[in-house]
N, C-alpha and C. Protein backbone atom coordinates (compact mmCIF):
# COMPACT_ATOMS: atom_id res chain seq x y z
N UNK A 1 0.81 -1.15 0.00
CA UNK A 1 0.00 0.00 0.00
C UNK A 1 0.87 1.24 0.00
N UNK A 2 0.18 1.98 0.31
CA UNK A 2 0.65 3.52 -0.53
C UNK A 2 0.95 4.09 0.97
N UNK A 3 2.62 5.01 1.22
CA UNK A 3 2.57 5.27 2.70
C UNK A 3 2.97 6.94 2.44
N UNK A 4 2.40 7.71 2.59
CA UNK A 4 2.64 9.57 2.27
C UNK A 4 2.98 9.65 3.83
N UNK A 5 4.33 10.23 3.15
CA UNK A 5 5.31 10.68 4.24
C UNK A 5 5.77 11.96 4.07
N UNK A 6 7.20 11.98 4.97
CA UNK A 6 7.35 13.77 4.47
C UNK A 6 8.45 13.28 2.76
N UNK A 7 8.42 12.25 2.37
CA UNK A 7 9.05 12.57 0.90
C UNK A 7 7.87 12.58 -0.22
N UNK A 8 6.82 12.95 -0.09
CA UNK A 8 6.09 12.91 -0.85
C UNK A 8 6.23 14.60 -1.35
N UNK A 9 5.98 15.04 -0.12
CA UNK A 9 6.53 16.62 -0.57
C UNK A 9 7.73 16.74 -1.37
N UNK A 10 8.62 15.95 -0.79
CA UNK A 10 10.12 16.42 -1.94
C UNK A 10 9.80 16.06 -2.94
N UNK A 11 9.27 15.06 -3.05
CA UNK A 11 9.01 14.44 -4.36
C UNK A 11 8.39 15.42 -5.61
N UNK A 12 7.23 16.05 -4.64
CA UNK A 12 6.40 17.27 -5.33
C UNK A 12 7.56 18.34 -5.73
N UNK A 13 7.99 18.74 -4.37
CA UNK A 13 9.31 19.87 -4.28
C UNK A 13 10.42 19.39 -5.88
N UNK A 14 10.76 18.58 -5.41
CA UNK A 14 11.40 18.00 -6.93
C UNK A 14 10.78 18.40 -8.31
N UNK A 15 10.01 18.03 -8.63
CA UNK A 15 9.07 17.74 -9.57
C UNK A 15 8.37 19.05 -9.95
N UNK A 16 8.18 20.51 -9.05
CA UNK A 16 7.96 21.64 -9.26
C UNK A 16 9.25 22.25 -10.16
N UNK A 17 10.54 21.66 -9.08
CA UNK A 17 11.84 22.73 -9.37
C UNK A 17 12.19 21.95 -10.94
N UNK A 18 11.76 20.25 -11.34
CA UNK A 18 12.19 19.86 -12.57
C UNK A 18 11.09 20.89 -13.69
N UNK A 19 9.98 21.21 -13.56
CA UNK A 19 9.11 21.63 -14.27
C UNK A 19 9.83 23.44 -14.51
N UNK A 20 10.38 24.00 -13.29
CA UNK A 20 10.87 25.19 -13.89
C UNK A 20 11.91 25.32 -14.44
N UNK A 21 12.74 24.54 -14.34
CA UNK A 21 13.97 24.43 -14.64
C UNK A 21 13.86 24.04 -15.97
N UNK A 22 12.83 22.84 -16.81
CA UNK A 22 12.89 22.23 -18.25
C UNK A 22 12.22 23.86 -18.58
N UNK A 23 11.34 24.60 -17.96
CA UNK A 23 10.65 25.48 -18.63
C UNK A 23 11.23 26.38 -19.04
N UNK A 24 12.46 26.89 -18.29
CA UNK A 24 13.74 28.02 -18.36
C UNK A 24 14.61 27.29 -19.66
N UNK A 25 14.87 26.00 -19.48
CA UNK A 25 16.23 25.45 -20.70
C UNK A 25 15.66 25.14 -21.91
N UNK A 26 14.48 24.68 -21.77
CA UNK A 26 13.63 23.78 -23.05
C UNK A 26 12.56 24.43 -23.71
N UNK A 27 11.58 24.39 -22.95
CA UNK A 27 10.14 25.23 -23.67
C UNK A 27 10.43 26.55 -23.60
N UNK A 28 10.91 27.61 -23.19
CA UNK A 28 10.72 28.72 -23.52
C UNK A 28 11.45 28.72 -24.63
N UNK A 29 13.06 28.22 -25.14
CA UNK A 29 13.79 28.53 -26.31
C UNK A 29 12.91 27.89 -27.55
N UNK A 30 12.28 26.74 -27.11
CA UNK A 30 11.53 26.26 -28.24
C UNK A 30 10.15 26.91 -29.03
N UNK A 31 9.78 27.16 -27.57
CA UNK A 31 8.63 28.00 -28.19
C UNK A 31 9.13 29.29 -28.77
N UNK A 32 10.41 30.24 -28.26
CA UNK A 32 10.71 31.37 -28.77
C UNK A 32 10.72 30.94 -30.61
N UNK A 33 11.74 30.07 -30.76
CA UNK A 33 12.10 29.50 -31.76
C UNK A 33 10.61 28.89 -32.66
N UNK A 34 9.76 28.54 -32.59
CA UNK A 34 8.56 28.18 -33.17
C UNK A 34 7.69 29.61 -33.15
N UNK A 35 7.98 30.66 -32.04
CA UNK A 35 6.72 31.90 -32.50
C UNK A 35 7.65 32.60 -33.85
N UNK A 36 9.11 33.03 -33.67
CA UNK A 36 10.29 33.46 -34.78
C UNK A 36 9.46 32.33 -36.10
N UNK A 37 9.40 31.01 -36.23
CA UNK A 37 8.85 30.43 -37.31
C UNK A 37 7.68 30.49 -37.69
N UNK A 38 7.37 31.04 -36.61
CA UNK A 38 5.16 31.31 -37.06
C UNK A 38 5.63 32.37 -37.87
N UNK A 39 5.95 33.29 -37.72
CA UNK A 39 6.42 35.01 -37.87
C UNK A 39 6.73 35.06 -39.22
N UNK A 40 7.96 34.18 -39.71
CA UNK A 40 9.00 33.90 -40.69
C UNK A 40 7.80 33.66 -41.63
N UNK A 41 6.89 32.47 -41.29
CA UNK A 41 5.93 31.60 -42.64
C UNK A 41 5.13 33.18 -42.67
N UNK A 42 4.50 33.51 -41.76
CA UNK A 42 3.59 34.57 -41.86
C UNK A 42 4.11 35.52 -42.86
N UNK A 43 5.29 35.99 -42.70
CA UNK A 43 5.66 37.24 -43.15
C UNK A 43 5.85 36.84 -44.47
N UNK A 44 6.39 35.35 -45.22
CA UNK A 44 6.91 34.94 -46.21
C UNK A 44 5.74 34.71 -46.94
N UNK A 45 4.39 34.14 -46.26
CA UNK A 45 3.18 34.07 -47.18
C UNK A 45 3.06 35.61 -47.66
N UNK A 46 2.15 36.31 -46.53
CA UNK A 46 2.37 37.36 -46.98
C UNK A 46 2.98 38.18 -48.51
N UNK A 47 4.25 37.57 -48.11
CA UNK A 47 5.18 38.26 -49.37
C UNK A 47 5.03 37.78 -50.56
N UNK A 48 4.27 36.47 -50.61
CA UNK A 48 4.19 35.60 -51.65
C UNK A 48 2.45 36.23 -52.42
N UNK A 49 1.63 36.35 -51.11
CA UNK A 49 0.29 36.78 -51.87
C UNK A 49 0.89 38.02 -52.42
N UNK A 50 1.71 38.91 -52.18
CA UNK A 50 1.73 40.12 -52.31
C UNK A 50 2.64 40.51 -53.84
N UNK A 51 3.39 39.25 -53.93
CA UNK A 51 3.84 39.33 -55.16
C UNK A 51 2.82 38.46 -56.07
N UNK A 52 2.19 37.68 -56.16
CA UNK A 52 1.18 37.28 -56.60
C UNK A 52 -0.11 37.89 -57.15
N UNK A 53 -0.48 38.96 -56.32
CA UNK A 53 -1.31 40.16 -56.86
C UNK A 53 -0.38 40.82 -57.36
N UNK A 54 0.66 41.45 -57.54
CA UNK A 54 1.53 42.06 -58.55
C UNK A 54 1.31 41.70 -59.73
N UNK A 55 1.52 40.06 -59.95
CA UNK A 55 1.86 39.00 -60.97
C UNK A 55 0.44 39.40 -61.68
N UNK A 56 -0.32 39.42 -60.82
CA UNK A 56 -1.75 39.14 -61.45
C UNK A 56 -2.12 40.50 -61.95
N UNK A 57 -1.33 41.61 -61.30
CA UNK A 57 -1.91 42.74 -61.41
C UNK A 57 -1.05 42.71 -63.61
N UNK A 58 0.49 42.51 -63.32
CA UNK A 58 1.42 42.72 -64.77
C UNK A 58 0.38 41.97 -65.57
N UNK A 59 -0.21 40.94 -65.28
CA UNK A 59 -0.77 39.57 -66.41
C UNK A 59 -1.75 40.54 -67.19
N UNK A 60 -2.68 41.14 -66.37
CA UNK A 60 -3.50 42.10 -66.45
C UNK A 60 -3.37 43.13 -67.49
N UNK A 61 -2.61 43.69 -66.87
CA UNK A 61 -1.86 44.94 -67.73
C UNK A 61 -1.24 44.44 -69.02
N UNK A 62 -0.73 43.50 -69.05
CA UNK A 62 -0.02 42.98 -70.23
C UNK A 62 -1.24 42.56 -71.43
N UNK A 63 -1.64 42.01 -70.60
CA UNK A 63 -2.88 41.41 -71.65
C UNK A 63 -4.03 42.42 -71.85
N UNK A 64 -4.14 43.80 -71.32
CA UNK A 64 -4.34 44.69 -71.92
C UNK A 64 -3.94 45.39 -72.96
N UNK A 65 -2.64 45.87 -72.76
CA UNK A 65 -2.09 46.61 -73.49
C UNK A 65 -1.59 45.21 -74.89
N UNK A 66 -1.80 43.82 -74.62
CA UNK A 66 -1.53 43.13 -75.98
C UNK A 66 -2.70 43.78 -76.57
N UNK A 67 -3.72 43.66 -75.76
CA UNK A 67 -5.39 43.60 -76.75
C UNK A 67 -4.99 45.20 -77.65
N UNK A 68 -4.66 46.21 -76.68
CA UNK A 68 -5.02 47.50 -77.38
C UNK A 68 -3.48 47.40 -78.05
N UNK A 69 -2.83 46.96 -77.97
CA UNK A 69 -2.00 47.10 -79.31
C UNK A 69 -2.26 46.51 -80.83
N UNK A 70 -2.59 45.09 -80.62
CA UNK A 70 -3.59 44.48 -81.65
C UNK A 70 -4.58 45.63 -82.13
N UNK A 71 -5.68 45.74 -80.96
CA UNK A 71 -6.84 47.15 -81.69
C UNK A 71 -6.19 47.91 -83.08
N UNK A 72 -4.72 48.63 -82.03
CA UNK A 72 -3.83 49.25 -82.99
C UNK A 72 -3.39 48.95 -83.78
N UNK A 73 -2.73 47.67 -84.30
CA UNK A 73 -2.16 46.79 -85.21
C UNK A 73 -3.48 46.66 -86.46
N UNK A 74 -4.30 46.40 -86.11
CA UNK A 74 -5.67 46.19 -86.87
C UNK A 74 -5.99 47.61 -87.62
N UNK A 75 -5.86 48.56 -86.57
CA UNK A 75 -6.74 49.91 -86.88
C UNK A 75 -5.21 50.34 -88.38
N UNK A 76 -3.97 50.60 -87.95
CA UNK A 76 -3.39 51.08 -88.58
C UNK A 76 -3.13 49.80 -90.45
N UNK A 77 -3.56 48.89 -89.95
CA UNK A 77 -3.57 47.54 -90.83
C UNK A 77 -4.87 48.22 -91.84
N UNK A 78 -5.85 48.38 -91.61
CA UNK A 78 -7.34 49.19 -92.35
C UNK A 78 -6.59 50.23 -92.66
N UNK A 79 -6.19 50.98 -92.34
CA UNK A 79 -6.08 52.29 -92.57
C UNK A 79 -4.61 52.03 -93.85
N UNK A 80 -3.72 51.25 -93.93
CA UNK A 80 -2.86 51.21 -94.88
C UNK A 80 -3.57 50.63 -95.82
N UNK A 81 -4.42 49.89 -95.74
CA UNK A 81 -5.24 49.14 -96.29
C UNK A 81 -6.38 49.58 -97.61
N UNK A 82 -6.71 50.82 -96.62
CA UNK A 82 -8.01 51.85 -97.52
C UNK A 82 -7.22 52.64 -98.26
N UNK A 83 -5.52 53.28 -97.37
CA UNK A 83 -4.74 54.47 -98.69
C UNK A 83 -4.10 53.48 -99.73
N UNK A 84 -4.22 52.11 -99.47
CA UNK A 84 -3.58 51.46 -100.82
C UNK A 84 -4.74 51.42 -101.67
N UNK A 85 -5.90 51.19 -101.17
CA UNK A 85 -7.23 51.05 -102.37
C UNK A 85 -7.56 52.59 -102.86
N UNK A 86 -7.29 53.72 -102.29
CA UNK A 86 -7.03 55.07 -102.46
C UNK A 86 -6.47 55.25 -103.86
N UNK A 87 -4.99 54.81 -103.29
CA UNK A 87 -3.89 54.85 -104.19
C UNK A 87 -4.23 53.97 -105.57
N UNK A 88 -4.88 52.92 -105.41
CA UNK A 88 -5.28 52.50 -106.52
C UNK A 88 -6.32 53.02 -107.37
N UNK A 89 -7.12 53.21 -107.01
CA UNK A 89 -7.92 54.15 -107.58
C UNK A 89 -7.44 55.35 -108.33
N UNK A 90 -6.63 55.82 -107.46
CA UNK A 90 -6.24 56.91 -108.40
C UNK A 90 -4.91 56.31 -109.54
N UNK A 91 -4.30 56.04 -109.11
CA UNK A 91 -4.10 54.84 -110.34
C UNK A 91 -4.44 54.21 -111.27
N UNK A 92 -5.66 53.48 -111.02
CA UNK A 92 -6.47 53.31 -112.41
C UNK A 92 -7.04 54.33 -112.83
N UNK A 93 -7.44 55.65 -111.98
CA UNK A 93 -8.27 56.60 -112.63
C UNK A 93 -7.19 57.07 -113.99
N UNK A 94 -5.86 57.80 -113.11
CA UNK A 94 -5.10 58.12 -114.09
C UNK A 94 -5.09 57.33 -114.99
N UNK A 95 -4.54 55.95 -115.27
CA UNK A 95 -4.29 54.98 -116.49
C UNK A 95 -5.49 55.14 -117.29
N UNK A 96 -7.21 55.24 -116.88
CA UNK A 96 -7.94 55.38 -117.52
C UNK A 96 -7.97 56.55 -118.23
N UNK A 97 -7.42 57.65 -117.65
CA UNK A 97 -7.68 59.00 -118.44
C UNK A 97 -6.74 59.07 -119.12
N UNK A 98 -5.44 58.50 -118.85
CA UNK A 98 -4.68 58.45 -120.13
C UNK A 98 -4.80 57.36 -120.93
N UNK A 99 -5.47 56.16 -120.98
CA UNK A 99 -6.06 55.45 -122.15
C UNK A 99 -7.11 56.37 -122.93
N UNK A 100 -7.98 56.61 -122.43
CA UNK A 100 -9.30 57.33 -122.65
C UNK A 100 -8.42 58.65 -123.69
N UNK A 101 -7.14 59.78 -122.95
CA UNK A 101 -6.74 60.29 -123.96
C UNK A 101 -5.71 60.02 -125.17
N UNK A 102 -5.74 59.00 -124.99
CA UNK A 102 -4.91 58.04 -126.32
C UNK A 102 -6.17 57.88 -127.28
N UNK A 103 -6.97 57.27 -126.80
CA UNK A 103 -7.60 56.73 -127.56
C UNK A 103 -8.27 58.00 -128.21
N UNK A 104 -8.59 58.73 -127.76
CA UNK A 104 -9.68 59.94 -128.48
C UNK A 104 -8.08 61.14 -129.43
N UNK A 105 -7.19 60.40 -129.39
CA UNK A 105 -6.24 61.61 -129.68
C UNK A 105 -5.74 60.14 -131.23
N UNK A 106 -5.89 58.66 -130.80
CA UNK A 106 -5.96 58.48 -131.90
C UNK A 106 -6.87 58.27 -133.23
N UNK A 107 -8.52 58.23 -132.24
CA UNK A 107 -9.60 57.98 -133.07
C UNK A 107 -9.46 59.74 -134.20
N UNK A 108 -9.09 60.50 -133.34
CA UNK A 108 -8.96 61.79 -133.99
C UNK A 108 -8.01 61.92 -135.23
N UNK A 109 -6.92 61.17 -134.89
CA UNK A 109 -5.90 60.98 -135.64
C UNK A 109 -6.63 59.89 -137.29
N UNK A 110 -6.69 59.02 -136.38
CA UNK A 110 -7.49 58.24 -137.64
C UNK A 110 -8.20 58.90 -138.62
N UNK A 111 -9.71 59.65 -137.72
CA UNK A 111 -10.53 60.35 -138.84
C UNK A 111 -9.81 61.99 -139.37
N UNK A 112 -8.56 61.92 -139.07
CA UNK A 112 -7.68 63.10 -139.70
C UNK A 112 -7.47 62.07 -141.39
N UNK A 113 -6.35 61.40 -141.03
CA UNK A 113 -6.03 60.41 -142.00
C UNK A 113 -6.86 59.79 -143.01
N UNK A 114 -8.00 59.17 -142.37
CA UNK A 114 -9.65 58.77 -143.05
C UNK A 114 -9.68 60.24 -143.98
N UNK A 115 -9.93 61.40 -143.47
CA UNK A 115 -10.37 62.63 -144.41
C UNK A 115 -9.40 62.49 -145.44
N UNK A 116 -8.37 62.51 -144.90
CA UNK A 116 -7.24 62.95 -145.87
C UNK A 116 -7.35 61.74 -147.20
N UNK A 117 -7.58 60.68 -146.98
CA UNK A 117 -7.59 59.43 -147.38
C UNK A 117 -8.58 59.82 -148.75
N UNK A 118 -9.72 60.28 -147.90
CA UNK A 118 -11.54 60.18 -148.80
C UNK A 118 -10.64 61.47 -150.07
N UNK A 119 -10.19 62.46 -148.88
CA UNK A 119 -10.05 63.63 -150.27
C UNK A 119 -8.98 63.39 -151.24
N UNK A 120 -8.49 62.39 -150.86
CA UNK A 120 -6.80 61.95 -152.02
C UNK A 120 -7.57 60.92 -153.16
N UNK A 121 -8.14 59.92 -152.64
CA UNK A 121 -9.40 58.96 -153.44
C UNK A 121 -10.03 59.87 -154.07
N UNK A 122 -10.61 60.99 -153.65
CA UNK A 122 -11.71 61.43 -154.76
C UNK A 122 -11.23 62.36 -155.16
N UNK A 123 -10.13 62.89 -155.00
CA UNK A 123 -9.31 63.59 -156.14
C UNK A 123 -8.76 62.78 -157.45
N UNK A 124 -8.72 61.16 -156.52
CA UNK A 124 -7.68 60.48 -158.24
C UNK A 124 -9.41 59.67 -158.59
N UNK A 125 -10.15 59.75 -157.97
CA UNK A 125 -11.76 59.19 -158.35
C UNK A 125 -11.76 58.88 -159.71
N UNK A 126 -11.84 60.09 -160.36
CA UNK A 126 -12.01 60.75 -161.70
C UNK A 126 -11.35 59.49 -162.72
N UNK A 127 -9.59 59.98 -162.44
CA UNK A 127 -9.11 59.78 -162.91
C UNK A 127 -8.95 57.64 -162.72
N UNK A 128 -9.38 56.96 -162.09
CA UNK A 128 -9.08 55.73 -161.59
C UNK A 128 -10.29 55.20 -162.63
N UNK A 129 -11.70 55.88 -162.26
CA UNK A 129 -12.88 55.65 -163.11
C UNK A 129 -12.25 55.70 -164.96
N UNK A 130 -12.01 56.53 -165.17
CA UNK A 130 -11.59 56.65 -166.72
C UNK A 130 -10.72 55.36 -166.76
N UNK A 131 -9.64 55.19 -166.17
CA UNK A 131 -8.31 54.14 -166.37
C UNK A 131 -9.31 52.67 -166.76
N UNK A 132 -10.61 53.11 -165.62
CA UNK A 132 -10.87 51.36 -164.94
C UNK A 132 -11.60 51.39 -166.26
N UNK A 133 -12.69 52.62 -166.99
CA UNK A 133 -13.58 52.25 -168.14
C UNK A 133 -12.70 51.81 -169.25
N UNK A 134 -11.58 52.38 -169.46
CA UNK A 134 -10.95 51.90 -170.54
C UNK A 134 -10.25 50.41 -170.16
N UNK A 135 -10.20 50.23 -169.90
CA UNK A 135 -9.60 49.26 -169.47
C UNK A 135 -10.72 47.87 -169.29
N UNK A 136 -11.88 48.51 -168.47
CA UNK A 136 -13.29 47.59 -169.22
C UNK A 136 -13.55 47.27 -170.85
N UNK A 137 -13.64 48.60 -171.74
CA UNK A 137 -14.50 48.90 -172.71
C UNK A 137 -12.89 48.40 -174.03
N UNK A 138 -11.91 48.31 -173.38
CA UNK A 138 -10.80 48.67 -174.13
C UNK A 138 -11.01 49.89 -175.06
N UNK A 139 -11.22 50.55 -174.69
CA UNK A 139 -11.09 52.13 -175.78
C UNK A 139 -11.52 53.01 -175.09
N UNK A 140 -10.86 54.48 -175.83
CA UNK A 140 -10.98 55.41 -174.52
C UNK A 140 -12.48 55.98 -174.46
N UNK A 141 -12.70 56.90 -173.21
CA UNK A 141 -13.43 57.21 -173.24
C UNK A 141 -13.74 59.29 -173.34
């Protein structure tokens, strides 16, 4: 059986002074050392969401300014697009107006030549008719 004497107290007495003594060498450095590591993760998440919304903030921005540069890429893409169909136009316009004045500078030319032609023919008319009757009839006319 169980006999409580006066070493039950030391025993306690013991067993108080082992509890302050591990608490002074052991748990306080450990725990100091584990709140420093709460602190450390804390501060390091932290730093991690914080560059993370950055990240998210550049992704953002980037993929904005891709879109509105494209917009731009597109807009200035039409726009070279319409002064080349511009440019063509006036290009064919010109080529047309200088076909158009070829052509009316040679149809002109032609019915210059045509006149000249009719009045050289019916000046030798006369004379082609007589050649051709004699030349039918054999004898003059």
């Amino acid at each position: 059986m169980l006999n409580i004497d006066h070493t039950v107290f030391i025993q306690i007495a013991n067993f108080l002074i082992l509890l302050v003594l591990l608490n002074i060498i052991a748990y306080r450095p450990i725990r100091g050392i584990l709140n420093r590591r709460k602190e450390a993760m804390s501060s390091s998440e932290n730093m991690a969401e914080e560059l993370k919304q950055k990240a998210d903030e550049f992704s953002n921005e980037l993929k904005s300014n891709t879109s509105a540069t494209r917009q731009e890429g597109f807009r200035q893409k039409e726009d070279l697009k319409n002064e080349g169909l511009d440019n063509e136009k006036l290009m064919l316009n010109d080529a047309f107006s200088s076909v158009e004045e070829n052509l009316n500078r040679t149809r002109t030319e032609i019915q210059a030549r045509l006149a000249e032609a009719r009045e050289s023919l019916q000046a030798d008319l006369d004379s082609f008719s007589k050649d051709l009757a004699k030349k039918i009839l054999g004898r003059n006319i």
